[in-house]
Protein backbone atom coordinates (compact mmCIF):
# COMPACT_ATOMS: atom_id res chain seq x y z
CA UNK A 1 -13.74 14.64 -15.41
CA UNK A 2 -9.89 14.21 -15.37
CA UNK A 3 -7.91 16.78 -17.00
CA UNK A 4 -6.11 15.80 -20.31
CA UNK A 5 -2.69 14.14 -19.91
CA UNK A 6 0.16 16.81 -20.92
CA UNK A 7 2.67 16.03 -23.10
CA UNK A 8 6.35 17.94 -23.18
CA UNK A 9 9.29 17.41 -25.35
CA UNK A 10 12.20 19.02 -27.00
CA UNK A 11 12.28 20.61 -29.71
CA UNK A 12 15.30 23.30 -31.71
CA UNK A 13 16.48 23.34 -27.98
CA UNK A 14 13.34 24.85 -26.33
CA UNK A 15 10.57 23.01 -24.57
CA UNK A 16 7.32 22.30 -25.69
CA UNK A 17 3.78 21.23 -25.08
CA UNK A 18 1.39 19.08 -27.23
CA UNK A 19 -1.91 20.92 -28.05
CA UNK A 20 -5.03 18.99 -27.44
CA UNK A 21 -6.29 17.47 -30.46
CA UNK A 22 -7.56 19.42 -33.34
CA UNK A 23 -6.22 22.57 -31.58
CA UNK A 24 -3.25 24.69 -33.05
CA UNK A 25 -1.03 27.57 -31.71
CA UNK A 26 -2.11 31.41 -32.55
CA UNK A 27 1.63 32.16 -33.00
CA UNK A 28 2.35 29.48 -35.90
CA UNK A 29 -0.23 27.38 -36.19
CA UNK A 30 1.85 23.88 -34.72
CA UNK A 31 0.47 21.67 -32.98
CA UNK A 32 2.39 22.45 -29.29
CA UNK A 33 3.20 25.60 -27.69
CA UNK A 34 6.29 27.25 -26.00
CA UNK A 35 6.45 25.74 -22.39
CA UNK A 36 8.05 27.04 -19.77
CA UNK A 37 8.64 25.31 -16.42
CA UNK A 38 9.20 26.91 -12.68
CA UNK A 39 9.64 24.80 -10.08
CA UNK A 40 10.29 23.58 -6.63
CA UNK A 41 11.72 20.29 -5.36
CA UNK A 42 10.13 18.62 -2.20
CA UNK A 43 11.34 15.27 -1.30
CA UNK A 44 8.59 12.49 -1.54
CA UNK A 45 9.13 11.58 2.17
CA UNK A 46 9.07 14.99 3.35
CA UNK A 47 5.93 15.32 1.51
CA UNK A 48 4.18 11.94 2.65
CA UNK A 49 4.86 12.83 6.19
CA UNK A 50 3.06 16.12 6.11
CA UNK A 51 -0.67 16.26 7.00
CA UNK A 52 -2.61 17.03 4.15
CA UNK A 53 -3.78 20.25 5.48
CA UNK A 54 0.11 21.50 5.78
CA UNK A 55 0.61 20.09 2.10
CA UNK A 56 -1.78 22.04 0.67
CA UNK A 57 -0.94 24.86 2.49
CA UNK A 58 3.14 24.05 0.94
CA UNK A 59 1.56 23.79 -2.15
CA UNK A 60 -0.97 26.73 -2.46
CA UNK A 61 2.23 28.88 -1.52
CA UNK A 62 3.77 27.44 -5.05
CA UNK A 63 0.65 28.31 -6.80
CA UNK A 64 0.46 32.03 -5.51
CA UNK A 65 4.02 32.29 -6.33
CA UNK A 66 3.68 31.66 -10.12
CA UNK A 67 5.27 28.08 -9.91
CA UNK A 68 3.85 25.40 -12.11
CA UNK A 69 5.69 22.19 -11.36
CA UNK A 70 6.79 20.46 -8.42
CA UNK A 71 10.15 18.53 -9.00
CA UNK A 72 9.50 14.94 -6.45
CA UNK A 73 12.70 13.30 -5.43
CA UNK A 74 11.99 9.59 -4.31
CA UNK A 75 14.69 7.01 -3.75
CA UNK A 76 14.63 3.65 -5.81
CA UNK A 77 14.99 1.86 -2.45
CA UNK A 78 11.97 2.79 -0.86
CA UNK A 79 9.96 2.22 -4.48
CA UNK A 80 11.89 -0.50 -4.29
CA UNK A 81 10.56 -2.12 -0.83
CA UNK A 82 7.17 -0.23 -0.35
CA UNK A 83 5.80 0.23 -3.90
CA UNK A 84 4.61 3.73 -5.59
CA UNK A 85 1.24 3.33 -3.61
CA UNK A 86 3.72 3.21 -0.03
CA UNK A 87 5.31 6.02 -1.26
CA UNK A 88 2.11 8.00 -1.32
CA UNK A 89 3.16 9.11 -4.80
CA UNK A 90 -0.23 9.04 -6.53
CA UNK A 91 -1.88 10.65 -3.44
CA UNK A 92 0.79 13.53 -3.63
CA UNK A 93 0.24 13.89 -7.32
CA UNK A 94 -3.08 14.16 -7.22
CA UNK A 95 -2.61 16.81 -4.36
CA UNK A 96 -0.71 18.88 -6.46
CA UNK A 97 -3.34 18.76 -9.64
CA UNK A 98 -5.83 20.49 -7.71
CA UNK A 99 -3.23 22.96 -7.16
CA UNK A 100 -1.96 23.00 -11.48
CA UNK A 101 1.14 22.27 -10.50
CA UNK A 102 3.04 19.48 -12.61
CA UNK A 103 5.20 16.70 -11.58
CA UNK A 104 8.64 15.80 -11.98
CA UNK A 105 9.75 12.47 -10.53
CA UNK A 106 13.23 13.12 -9.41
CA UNK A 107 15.80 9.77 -8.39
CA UNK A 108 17.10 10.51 -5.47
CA UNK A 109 18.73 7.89 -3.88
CA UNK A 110 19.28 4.14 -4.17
CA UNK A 111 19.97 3.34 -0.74
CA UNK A 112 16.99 0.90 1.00
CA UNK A 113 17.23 2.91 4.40
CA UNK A 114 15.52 5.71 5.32
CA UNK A 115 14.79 8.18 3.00
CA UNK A 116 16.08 10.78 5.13
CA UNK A 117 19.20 9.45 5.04
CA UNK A 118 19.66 8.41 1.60
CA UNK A 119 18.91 12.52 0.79
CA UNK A 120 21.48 13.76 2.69
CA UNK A 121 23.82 11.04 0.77
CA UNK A 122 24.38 11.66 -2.87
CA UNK A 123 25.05 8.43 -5.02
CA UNK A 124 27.88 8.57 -7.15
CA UNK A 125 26.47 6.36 -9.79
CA UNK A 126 23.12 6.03 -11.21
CA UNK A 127 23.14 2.33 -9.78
CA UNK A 128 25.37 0.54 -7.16
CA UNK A 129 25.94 -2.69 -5.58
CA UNK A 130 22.95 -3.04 -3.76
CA UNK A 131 20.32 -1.31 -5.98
CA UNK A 132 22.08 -2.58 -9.70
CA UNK A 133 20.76 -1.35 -13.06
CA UNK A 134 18.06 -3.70 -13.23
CA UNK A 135 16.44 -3.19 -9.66
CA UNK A 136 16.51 0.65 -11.21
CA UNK A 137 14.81 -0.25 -13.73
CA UNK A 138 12.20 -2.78 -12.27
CA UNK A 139 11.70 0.73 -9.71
CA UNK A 140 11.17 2.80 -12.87
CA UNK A 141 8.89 0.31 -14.25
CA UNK A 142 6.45 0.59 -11.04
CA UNK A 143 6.77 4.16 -11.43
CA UNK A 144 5.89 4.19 -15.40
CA UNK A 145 2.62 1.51 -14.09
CA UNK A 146 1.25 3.47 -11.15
CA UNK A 147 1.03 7.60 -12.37
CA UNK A 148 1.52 7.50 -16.05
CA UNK A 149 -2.06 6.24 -17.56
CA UNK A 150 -4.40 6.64 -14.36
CA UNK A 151 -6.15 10.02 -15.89
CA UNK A 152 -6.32 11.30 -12.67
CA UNK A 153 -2.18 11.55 -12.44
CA UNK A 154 -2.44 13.63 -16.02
CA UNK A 155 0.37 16.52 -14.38
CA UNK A 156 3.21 13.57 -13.63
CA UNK A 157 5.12 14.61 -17.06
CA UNK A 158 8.78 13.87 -16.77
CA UNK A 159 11.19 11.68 -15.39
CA UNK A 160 14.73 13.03 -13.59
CA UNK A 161 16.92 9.89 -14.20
CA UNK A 162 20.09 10.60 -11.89
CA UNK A 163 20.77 13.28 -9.05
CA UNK A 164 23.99 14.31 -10.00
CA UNK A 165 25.65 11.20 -11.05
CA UNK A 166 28.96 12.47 -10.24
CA UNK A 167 31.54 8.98 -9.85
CA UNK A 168 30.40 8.66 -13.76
CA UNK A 169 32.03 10.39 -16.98
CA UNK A 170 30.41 11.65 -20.36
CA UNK A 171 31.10 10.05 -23.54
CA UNK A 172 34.12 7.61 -22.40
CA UNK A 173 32.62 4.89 -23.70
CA UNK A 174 33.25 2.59 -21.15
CA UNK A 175 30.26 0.81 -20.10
CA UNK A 176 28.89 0.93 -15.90
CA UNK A 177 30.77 4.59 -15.63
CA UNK A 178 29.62 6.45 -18.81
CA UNK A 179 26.46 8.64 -17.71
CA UNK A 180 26.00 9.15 -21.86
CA UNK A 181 25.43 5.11 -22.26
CA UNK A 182 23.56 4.97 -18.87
CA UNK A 183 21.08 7.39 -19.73
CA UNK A 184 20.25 6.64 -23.01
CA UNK A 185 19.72 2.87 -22.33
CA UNK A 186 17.65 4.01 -18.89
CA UNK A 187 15.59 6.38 -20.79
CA UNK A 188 14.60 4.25 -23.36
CA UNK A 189 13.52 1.89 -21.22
CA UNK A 190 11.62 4.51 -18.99
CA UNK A 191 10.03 5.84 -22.60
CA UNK A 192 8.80 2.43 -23.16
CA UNK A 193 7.01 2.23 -20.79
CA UNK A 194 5.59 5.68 -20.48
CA UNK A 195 6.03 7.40 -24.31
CA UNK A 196 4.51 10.41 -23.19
CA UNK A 197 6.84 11.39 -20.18
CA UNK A 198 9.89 13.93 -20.67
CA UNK A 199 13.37 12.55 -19.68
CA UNK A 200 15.68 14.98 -17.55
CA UNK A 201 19.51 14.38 -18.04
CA UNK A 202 21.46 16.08 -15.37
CA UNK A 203 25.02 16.49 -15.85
CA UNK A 204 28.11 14.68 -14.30
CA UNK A 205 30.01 17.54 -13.06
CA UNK A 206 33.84 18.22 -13.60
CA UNK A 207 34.52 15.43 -15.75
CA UNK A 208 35.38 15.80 -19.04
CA UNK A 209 33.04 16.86 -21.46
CA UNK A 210 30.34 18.30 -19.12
CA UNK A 211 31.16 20.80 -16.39
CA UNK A 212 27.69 21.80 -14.45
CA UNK A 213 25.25 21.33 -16.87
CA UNK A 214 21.53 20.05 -16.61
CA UNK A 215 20.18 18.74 -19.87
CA UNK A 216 16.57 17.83 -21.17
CA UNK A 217 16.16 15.84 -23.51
CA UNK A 218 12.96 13.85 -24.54
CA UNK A 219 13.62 11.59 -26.85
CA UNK A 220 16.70 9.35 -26.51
């Protein structure tokens, strides 16, 4: 059968994992345990154009070398145009279950071109003209439907909102540039639709208020 679906959050500024049901921690006796994530990003295109013998082999590497989570950048674009199941996104999941690691679904890009491209051309807004907040969203939402309650996609835990959403600010207050606003009202709406997913929060860079910081944060 499927392995149980994990569950991470944050908690006192450390990370945590739900316990199965009826199970407790040794240390003091909660309900979750200490988690601790090492990881490796791979773009989803990359991935998807591998043969599944050369994935593995990518992927058997991470095992052997202690990692335990695979960090998947996709761009909303190609979501967007070819759907999660064109993305090969449950396929590459389920790839790296056999292998324990879990997955992080990392936004990319926006961009509807290749992949490639969009990867090697950081967005300087979570959104933009072409791909506006609610295409985002609709992308997050296909996301949410196709890997967070098939049981076999139990290891897709969290969702990376942003890569490095530098062209916004922290905290201004001024709606369409302030990353604070942006991600709290695109992380509730990605927590809607899957509860039990963490939300990643990276940082805007040099602006004020934030200067290279990556937060986690799992319930906005």
């Amino acid at each position: 059968g499927a392995s149980p679906r994990l569950t991470l959050f944050s908690q006192g500024g450390e990370l945590r994992a739900s316990l199965p049901a009826g199970h407790t921690s040794e240390v003091d006796g909660s309900s979750s345990v200490r988690f601790i994530l090492k990881g490796a990003t791979l773009s989803a295109q990359t991935a998807a154009d591998l043969s599944e013998p050369a994935l593995d082999a990518h992927l058997a590497t991470l095992e052997a070398g202690g990692f335990n989570a695979l960090r998947l950048e996709f761009n909303h674009g190609q979501v967007l145009k070819a759907g999660v199941q064109g993305q090969e996104l449950p396929r590459l999941a389920a790839l790296a279950a056999k292998r324990g690691l879990l997955i992080i679904l990392a936004a990319r890009g926006l961009s509807v071109g290749s992949a490639h491209e969009a990867a090697a051309r950081p967005e300087a807004l979570w959104y933009s003209a072409a791909v506006p907040i609610e295409s985002v969203k609709q992308s997050w939402t296909s996301l949410a439907e196709g890997l967070c309650d098939a049981p076999e996609n139990w290891n897709v835990v969290a969702a990376d909102l942003a890569h490095e959403p530098s062209g916004a600010a922290w905290g201004s207050g001024i709606s369409g540039s302030d990353w604070k606003l942006g991600a709290e009202e695109l992380g509730r709406h990605v927590l809607a639709r899957c509860p039990r997913w963490l939300v990643l929060v990276q940082g805007v860079g040099e602006r004020p208020g934030v200067v290279h910081v990556f937060l986690a944060v799992g319930g906005l």
